[in-house]
Protein backbone atom coordinates (compact mmCIF):
# COMPACT_ATOMS: atom_id res chain seq x y z
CA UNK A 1 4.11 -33.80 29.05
CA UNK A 2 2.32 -36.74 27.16
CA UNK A 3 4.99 -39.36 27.87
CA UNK A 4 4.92 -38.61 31.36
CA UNK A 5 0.86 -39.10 31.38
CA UNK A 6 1.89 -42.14 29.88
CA UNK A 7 3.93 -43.59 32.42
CA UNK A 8 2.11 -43.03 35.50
CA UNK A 9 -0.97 -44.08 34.01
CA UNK A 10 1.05 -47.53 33.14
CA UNK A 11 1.57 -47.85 36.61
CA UNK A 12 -1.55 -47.15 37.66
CA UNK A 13 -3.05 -50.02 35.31
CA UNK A 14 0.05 -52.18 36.44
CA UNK A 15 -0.73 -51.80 40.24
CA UNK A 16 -4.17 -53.05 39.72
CA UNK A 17 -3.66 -55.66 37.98
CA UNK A 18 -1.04 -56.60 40.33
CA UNK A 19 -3.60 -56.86 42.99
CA UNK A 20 -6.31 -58.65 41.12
CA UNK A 21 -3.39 -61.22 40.25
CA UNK A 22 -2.64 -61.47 44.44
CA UNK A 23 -6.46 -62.74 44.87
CA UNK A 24 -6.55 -66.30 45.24
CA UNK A 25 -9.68 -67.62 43.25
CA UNK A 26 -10.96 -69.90 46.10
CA UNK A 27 -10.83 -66.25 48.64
CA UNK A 28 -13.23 -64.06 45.90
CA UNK A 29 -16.14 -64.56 48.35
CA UNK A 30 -18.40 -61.93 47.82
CA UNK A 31 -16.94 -60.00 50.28
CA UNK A 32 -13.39 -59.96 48.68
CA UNK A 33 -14.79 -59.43 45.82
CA UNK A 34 -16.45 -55.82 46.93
CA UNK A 35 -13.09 -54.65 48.31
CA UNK A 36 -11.87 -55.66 45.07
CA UNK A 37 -13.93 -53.38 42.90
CA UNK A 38 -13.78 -50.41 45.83
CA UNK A 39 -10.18 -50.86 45.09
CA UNK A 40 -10.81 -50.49 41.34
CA UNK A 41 -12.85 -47.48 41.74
CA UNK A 42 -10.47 -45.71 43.76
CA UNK A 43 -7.47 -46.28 41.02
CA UNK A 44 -9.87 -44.83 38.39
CA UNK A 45 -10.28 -42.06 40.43
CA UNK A 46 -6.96 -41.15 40.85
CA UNK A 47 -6.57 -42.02 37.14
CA UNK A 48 -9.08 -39.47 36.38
CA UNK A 49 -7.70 -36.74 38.80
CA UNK A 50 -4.29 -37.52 37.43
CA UNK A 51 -5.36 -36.44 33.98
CA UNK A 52 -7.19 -33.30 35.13
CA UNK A 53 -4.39 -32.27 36.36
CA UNK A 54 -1.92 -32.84 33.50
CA UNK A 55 -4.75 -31.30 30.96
CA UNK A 56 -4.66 -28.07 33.22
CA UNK A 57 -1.07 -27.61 32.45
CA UNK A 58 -1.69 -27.79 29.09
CA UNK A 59 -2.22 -24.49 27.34
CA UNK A 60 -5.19 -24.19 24.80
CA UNK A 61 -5.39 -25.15 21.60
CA UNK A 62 -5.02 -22.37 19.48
CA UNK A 63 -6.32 -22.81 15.86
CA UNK A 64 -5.43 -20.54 13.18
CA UNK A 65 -8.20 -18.16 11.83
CA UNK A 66 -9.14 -17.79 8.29
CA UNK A 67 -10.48 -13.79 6.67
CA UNK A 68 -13.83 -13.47 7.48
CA UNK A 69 -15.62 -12.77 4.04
CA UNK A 70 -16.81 -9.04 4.84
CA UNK A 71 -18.09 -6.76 1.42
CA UNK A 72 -15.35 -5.55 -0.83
CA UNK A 73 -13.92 -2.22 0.05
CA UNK A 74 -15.29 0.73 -0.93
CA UNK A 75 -12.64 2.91 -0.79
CA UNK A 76 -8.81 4.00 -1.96
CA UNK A 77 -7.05 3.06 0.86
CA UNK A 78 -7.96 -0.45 0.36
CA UNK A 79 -7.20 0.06 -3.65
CA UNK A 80 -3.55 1.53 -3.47
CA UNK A 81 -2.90 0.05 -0.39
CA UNK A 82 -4.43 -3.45 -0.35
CA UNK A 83 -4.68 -4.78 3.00
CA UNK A 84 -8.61 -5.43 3.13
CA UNK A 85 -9.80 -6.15 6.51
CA UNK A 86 -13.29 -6.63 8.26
CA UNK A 87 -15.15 -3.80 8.68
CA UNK A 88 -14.01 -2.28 12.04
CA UNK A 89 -11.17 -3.96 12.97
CA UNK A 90 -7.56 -2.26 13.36
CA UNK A 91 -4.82 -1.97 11.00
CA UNK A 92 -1.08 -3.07 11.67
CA UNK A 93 0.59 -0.48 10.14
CA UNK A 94 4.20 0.57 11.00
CA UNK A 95 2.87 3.56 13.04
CA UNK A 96 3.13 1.58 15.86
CA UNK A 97 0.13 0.74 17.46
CA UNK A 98 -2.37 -2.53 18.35
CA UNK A 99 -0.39 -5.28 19.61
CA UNK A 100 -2.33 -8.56 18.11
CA UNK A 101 -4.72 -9.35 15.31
CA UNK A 102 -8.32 -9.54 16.51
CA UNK A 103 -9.83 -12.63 17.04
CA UNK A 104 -10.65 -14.28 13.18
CA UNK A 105 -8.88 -12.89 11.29
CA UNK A 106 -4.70 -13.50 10.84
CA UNK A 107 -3.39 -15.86 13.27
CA UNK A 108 -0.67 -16.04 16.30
CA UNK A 109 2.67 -17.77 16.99
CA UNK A 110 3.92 -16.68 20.85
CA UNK A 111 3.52 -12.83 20.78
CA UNK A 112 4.00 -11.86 17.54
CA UNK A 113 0.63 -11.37 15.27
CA UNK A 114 0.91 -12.63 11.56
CA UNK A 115 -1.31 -11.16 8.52
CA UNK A 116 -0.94 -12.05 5.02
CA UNK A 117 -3.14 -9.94 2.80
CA UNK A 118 -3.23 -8.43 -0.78
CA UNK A 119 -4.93 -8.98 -4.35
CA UNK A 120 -4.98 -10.64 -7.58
CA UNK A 121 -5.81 -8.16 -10.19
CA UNK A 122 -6.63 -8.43 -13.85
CA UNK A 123 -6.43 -5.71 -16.34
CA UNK A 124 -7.56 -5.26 -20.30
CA UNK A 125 -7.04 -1.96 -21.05
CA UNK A 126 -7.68 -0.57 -24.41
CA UNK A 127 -6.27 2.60 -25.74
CA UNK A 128 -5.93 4.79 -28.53
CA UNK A 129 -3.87 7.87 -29.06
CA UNK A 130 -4.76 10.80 -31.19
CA UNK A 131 -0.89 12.20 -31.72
CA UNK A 132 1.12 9.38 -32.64
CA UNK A 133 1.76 6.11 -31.62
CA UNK A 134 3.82 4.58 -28.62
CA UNK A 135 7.30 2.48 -28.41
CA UNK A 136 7.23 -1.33 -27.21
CA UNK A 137 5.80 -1.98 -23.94
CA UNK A 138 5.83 1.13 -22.80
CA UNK A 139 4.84 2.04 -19.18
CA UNK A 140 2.23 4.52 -20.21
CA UNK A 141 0.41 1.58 -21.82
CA UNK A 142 -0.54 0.61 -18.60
CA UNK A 143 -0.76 3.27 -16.42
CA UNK A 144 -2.12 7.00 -16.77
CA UNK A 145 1.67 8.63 -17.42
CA UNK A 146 0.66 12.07 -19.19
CA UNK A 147 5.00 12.70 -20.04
CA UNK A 148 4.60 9.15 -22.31
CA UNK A 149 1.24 10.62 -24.58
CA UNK A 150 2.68 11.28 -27.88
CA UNK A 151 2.49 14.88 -29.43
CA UNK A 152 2.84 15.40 -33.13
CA UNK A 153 2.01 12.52 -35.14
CA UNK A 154 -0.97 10.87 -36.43
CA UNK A 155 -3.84 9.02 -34.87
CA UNK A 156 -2.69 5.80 -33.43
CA UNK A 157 -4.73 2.23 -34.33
CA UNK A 158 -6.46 0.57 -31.32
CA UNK A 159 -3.62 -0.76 -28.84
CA UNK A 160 -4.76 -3.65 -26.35
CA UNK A 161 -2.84 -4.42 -23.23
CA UNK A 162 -3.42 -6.85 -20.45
CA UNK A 163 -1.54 -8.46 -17.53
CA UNK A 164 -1.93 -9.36 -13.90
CA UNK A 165 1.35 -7.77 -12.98
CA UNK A 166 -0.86 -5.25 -10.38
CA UNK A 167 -1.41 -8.11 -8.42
CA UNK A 168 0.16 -7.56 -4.68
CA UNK A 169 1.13 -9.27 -1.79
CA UNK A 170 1.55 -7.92 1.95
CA UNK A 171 2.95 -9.51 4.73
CA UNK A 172 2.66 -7.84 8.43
CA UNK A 173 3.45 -8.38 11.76
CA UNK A 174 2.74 -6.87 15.84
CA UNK A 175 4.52 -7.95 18.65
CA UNK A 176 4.29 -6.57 22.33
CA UNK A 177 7.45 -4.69 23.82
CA UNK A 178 6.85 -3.29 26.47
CA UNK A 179 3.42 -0.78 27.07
CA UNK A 180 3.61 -0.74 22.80
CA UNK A 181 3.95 -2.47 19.96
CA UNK A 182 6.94 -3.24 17.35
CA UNK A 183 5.26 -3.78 13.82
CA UNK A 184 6.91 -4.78 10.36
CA UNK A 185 5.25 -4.64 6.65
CA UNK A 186 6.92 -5.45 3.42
CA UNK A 187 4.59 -4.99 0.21
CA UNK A 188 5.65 -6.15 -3.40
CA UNK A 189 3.76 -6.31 -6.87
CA UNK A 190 5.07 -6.85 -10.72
CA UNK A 191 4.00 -3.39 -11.26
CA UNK A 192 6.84 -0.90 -11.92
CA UNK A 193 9.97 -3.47 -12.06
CA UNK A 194 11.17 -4.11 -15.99
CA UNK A 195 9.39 -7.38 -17.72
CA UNK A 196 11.38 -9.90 -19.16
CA UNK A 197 12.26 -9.05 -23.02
CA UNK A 198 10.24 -10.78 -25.28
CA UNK A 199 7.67 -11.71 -22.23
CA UNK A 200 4.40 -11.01 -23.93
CA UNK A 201 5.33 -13.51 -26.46
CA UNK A 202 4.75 -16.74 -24.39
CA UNK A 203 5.24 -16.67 -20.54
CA UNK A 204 4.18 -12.66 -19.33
CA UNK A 205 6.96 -13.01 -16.81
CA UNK A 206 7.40 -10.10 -14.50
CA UNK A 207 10.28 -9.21 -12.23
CA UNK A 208 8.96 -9.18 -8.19
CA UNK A 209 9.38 -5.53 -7.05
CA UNK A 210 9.57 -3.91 -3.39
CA UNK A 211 6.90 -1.17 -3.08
CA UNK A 212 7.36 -0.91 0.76
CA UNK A 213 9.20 -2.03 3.85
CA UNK A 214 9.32 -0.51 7.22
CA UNK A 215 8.87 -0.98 11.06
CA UNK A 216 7.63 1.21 13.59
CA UNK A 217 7.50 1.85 17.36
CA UNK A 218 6.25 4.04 19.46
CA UNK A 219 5.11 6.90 16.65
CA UNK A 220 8.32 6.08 15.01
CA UNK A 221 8.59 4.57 11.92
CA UNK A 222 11.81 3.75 9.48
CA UNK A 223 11.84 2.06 6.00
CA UNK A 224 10.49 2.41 2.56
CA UNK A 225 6.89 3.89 2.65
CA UNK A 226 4.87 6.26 1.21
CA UNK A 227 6.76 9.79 1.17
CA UNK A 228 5.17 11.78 4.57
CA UNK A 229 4.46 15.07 2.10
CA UNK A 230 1.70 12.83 0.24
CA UNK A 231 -1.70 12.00 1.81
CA UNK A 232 -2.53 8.78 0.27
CA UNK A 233 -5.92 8.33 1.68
CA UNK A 234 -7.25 11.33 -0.30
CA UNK A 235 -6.56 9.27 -3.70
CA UNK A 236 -10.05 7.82 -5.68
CA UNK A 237 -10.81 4.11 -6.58
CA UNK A 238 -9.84 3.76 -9.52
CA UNK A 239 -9.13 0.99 -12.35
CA UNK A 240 -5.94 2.49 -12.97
CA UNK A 241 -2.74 2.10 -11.03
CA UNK A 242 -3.14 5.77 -9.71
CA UNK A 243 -5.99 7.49 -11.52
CA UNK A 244 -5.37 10.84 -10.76
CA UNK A 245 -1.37 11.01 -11.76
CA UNK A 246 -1.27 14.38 -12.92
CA UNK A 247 -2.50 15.88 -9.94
CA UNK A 248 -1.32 14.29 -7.21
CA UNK A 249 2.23 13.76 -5.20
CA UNK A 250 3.29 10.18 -5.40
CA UNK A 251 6.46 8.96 -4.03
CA UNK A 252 7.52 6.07 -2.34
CA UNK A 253 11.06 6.50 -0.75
CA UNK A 254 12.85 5.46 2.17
CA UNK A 255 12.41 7.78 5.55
CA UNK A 256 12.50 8.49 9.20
CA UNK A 257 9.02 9.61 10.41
CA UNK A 258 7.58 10.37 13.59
CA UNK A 259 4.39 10.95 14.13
CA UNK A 260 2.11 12.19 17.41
CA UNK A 261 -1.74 12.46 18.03
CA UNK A 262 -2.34 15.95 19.90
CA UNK A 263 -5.58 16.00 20.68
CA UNK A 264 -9.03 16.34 19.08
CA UNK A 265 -8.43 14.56 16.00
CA UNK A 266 -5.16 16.00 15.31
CA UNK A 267 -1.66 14.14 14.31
CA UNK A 268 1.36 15.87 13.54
CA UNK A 269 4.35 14.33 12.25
CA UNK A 270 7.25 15.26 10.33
CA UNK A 271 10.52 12.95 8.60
CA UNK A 272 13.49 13.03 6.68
CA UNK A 273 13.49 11.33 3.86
CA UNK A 274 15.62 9.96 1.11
CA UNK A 275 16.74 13.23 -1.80
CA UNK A 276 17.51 12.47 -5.10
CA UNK A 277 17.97 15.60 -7.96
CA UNK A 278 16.23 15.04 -11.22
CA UNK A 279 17.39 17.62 -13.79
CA UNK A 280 17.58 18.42 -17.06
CA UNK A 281 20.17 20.38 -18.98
CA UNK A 282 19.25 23.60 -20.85
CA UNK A 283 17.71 22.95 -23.97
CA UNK A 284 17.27 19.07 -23.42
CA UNK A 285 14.13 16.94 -23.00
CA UNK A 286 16.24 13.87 -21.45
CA UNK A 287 16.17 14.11 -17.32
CA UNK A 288 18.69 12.72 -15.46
CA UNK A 289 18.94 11.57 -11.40
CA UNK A 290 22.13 13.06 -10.55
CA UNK A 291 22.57 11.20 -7.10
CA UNK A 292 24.60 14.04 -5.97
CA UNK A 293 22.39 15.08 -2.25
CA UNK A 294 24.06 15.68 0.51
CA UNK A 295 20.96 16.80 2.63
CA UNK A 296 17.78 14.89 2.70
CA UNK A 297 14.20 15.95 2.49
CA UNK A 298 12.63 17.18 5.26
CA UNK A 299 8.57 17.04 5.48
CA UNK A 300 5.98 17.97 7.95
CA UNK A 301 2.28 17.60 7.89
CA UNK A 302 -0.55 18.39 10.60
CA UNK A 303 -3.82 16.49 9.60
CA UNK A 304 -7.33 16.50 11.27
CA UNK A 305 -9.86 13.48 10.91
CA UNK A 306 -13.18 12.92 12.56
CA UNK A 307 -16.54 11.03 11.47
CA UNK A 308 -14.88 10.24 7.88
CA UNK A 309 -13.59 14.05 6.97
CA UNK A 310 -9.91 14.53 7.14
CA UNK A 311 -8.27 17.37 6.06
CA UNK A 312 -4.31 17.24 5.53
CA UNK A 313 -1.96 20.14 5.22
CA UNK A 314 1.86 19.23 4.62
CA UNK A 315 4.86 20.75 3.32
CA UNK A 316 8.44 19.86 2.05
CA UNK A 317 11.83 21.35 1.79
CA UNK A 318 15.01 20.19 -0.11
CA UNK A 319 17.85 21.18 -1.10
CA UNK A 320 19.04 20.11 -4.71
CA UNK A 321 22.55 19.81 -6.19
CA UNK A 322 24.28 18.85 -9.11
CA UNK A 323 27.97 18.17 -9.51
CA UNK A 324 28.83 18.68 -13.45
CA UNK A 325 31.26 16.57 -15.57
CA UNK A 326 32.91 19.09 -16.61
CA UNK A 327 34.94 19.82 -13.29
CA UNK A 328 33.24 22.78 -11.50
CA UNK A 329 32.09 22.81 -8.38
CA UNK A 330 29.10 21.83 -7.30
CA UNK A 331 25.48 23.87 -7.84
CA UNK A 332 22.87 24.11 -5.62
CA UNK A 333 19.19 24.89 -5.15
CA UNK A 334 16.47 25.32 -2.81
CA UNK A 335 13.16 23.78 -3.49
CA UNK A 336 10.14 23.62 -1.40
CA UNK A 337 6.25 22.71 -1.58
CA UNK A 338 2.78 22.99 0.42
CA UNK A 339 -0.03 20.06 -0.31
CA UNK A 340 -3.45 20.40 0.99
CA UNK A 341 -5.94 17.33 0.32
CA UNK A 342 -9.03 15.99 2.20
CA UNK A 343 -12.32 13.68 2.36
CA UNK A 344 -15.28 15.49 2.80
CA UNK A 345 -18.28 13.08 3.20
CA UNK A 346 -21.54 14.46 1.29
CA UNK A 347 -25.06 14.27 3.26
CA UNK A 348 -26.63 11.39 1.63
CA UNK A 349 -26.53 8.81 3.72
CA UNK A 350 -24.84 6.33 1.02
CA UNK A 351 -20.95 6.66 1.35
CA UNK A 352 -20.61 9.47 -1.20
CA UNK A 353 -17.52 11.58 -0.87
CA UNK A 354 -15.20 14.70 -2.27
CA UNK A 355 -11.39 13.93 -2.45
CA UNK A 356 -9.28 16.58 -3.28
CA UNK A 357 -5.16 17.32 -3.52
CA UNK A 358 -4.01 20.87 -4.56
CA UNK A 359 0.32 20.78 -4.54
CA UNK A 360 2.50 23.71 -5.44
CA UNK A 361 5.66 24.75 -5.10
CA UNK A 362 9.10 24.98 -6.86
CA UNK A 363 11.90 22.30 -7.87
CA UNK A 364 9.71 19.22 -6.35
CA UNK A 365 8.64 17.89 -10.04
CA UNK A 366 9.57 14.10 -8.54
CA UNK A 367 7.07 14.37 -6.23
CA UNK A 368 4.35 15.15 -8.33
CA UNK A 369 2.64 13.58 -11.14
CA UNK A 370 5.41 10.71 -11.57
CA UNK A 371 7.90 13.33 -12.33
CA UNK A 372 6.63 14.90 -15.53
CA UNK A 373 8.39 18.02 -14.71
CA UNK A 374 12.22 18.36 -14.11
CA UNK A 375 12.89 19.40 -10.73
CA UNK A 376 15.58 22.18 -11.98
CA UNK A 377 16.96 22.63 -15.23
CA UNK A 378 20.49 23.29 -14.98
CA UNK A 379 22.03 26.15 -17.31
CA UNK A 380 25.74 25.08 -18.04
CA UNK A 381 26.51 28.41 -19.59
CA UNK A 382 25.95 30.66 -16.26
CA UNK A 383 27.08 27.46 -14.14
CA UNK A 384 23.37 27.82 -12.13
CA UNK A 385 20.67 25.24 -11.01
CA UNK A 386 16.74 26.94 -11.74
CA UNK A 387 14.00 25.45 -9.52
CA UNK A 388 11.26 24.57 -12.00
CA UNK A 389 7.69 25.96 -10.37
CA UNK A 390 4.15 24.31 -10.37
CA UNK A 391 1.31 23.89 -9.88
CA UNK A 392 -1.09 20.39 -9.41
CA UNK A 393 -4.34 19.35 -7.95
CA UNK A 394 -7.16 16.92 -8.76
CA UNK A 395 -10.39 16.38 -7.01
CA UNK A 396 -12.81 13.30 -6.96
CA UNK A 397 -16.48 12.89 -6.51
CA UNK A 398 -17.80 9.24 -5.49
CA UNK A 399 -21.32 7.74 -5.64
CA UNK A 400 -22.96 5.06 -4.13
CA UNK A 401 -26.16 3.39 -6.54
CA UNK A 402 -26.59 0.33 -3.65
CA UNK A 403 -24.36 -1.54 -1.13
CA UNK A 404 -22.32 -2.93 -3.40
CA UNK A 405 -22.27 -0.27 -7.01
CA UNK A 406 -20.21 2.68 -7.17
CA UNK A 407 -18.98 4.90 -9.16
CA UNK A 408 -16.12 7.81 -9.32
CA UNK A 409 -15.78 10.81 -11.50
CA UNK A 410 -12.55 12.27 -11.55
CA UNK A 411 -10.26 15.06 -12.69
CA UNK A 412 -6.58 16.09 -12.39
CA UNK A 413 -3.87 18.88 -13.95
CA UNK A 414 -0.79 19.85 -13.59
CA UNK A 415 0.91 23.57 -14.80
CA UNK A 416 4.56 24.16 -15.09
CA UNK A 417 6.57 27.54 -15.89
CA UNK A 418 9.50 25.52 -17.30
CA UNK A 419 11.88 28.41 -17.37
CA UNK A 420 13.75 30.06 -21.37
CA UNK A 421 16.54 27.90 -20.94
CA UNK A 422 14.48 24.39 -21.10
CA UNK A 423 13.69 22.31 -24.29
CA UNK A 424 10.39 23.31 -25.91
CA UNK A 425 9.71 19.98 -26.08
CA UNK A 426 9.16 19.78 -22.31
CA UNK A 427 5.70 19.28 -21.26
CA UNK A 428 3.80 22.89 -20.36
CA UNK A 429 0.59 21.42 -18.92
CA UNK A 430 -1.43 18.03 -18.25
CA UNK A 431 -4.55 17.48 -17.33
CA UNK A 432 -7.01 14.13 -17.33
CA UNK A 433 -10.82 12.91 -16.56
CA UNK A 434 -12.22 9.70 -16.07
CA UNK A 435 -15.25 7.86 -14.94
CA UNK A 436 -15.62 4.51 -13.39
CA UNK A 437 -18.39 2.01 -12.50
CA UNK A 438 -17.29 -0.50 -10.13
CA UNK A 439 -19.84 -3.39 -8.60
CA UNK A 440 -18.86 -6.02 -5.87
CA UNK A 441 -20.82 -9.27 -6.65
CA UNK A 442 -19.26 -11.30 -3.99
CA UNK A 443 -16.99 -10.21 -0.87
CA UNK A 444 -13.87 -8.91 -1.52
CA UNK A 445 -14.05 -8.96 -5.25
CA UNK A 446 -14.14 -5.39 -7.31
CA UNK A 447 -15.00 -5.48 -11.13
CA UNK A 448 -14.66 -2.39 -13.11
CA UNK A 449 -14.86 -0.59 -16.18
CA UNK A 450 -13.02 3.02 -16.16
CA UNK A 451 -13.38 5.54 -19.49
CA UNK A 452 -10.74 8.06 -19.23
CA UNK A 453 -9.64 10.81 -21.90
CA UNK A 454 -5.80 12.39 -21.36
CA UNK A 455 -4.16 15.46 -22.54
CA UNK A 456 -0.90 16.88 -22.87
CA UNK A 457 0.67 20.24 -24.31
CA UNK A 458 4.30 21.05 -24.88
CA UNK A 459 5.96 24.03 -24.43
CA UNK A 460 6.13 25.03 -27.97
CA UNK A 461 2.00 24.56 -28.64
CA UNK A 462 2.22 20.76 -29.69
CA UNK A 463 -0.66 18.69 -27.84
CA UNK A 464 -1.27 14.97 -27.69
CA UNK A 465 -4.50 13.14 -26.75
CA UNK A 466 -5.21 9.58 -25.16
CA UNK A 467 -8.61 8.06 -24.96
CA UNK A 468 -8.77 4.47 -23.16
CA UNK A 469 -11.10 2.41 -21.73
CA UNK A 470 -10.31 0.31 -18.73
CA UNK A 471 -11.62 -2.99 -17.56
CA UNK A 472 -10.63 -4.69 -14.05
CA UNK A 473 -10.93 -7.36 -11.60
CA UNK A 474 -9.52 -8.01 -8.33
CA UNK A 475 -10.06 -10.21 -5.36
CA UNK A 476 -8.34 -9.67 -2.22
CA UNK A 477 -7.50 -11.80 0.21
């Protein structure tokens, strides 16, 4: 469109010129030289209509919007799942859903909405264990893993670990078909993929990892994402990666959900979702994923929310198999699970909260606790699979001081009836508190300090202890 501006404005400029050149110098009498400048006039007019027009067919500029700065999130969601966002506007999630960013914040290309969000997080965590001491780089140096507390040995010395490896990235996207919207999010951090050897020496190198990726449409949603049997949104802020591991189900996994409001604040939805066996033989600590499903997972949950409360209730059902080495036919097993969790806002007019998970159930130790119990052990000897039962909960109280200092007390456990046949040396019961203090000096940025004291008992009577104290910083973007 410019070029052709260009030209017919040329020959505007070239026409009168042309006609002052045609006017003899002698003729300019002041008559002539009125017509002249009525003729002049009129050319800039149609000049000036000319580009009115072409600017109309032009569509708007559209600049590309920056985050507003809004006050650091408050709560869990915005800790596990970091996608902070002003203070009332919608999500893109895969649920299917809003069509386009609002107006500031992410930006636009033709009808697809962008967002780019995430964190940088620092961590210097400082531990000390009162049963013996870890191996290298172990991943229960840097999260709250109650399998990885040693049992059985003597006091550790002061262990100090820090990284920005929890550090995140999210990338998301809405686009209109039809009366709904297709959205996409992919989510990575350095958390839980393997470090370089020899990192810590010089670089900290870290290996990218995928925590999720998945679309949705219409209710529907496909991809990697958190497992449908967990309700994240009941989990604390914490320093730690979790906080709360022992009690809670945790499992990201790839799925088929669907999910449907019905009314009144309730949303049912149910998936299938990706099975994997994690066993252990009779009288061995060592569990193994057997990769031998046939069926997958299949989940439900019905949850209620209205003016902050939510209350979830969801169950699970698998069946489990196990082909041995040795020849003989497959085994199988049936486990299953309920999980009820929930917010319950307290009356004081700050923000203060209960959160609260209670899980039980037989042969689902993967989805609980980061897999500290086996889901079955599996008794060569009578050629059978067990189920392993349990039971898990935790439940968080949160504080407000002022608008931007908080604080979280928290507690989680987790009992399993590990059946003759398993190791002794299998883990009978966890179980974990912490406090936190967290302040938010400037938007979008948390710093914390988190105390926490760990505990773990083995089936034969052994117990190991971790005390650690936990210091953090992240700013989102």
């Amino acid at each position: 469109m410019p070029h052709v501006r260009q030209r017919k404005t040329c020959a505007l400029l070239l026409s009168g010129g042309a006609l002052i050149a045609a006017t003899p110098a002698a003729a300019q009498s002041a008559e002539d030289y009125q017509a002249l400048r009525s003729k002049v006039a009129q050319l800039q007019q149609q000049l000036d209509a000319l580009q009115r027009a072409l600017d109309a067919t032009r569509p708007p500029a559209q600049p590309v919007p920056v985050a507003a700065a809004t006050p650091a999130p408050t709560t869990r969601a915005a800790t596990l799942d970091p996608l902070p966002r002003p203070a009332g506007t919608p999500s893109i999630t895969a649920q299917g859903g809003t069509s386009s960013l609002p107006s500031g914040y992410g930006f636009r290309i033709g009808e697809t909405s962008f967002r780019i969000a995430g964190f940088i997080k620092g961590d210097l965590i400082v531990s000390r264990y009162g049963n013996g001491d870890t191996a290298t780089n172990p991943l229960g140096r840097e999260l709250s893993l109650p399998q990885s507390i040693p049992v059985g040995g003597r006091r550790s010395g002061i262990l100090t670990d820090a990284s920005a490896k929890q550090s995140r990235i999210a990338f998301q996207t809405a686009t209109p078909v039809g009366t709904q919207s297709l959205t996409t999010l992919i989510e990575a951090d350095f958390q839980v993929a393997p470090a370089v050897a020899g990192g810590e020496r010089a670089l900290n190198p870290y290996t990218f990892g995928l925590r999720r990726a998945v679309a949705g449409y219409g209710g529907f949603a496909v991809g990697q994402d958190w497992s449908n049997f967990q309700y994240v949104a009941a989990l604390p802020e914490t320093a730690d990666f979790v906080g709360v591991t022992d009690g809670t189900v945790l499992v990201r996994q790839m799925l088929l959900r669907y999910s449907r409001p019905i009314g009144n604040g309730w949303t049912v939805s149910a998936s299938i979702e990706n099975p994997e066996t994690v066993s252990a033989m009779a009288g061995a600590t060592a569990l193994s994923d057997n990769d031998d499903d046939s069926i997958p997972d299949l989940t439900g949950q019905l949850l209620w929310s209205a003016k902050g409360a939510s209350l979830s209730l969801t169950g699970l059902f698998r069946s489990m198999r196990v082909d041995p080495a040795n020849g003989r036919p497959a085994v199988t097993a049936q486990g299953y699970g309920v999980s009820l969790a929930g917010i319950a806002p307290l009356p004081t007019g700050k923000g203060d909260d209960i959160r609260f998970m209670m899980t039980g159930g037989r042969g689902l130790g993967r989805y609980v606790g980061a897999n500290v119990a086996a889901d079955a052990i599996y008794e060569a000897a009578d050629d059978r699979l067990i189920p392993v039962p349990l039971i898990a909960g935790f439940a968080a109280i949160r504080h407000v001081w002022t608008g931007t200092l908080r604080s979280t007390w928290m507690g989680s456990f987790q009992r399993i009836w590990n059946p003759a046949s398993a190791s002794p040396l299998s883990s009978r019961q966890v179980w974990d508190t912490a406090i936190n203090l967290f302040v938010s000096p400037l938007p979008r940025l948390d710093l914390g300090v988190e105390a926490r004291v760990s505990h773990r008992e083995l089936a034969d009577g052994r117990t190991g202890t971790l005390n650690r104290l936990h210091f953090t910083v992240k700013q989102g973007f």
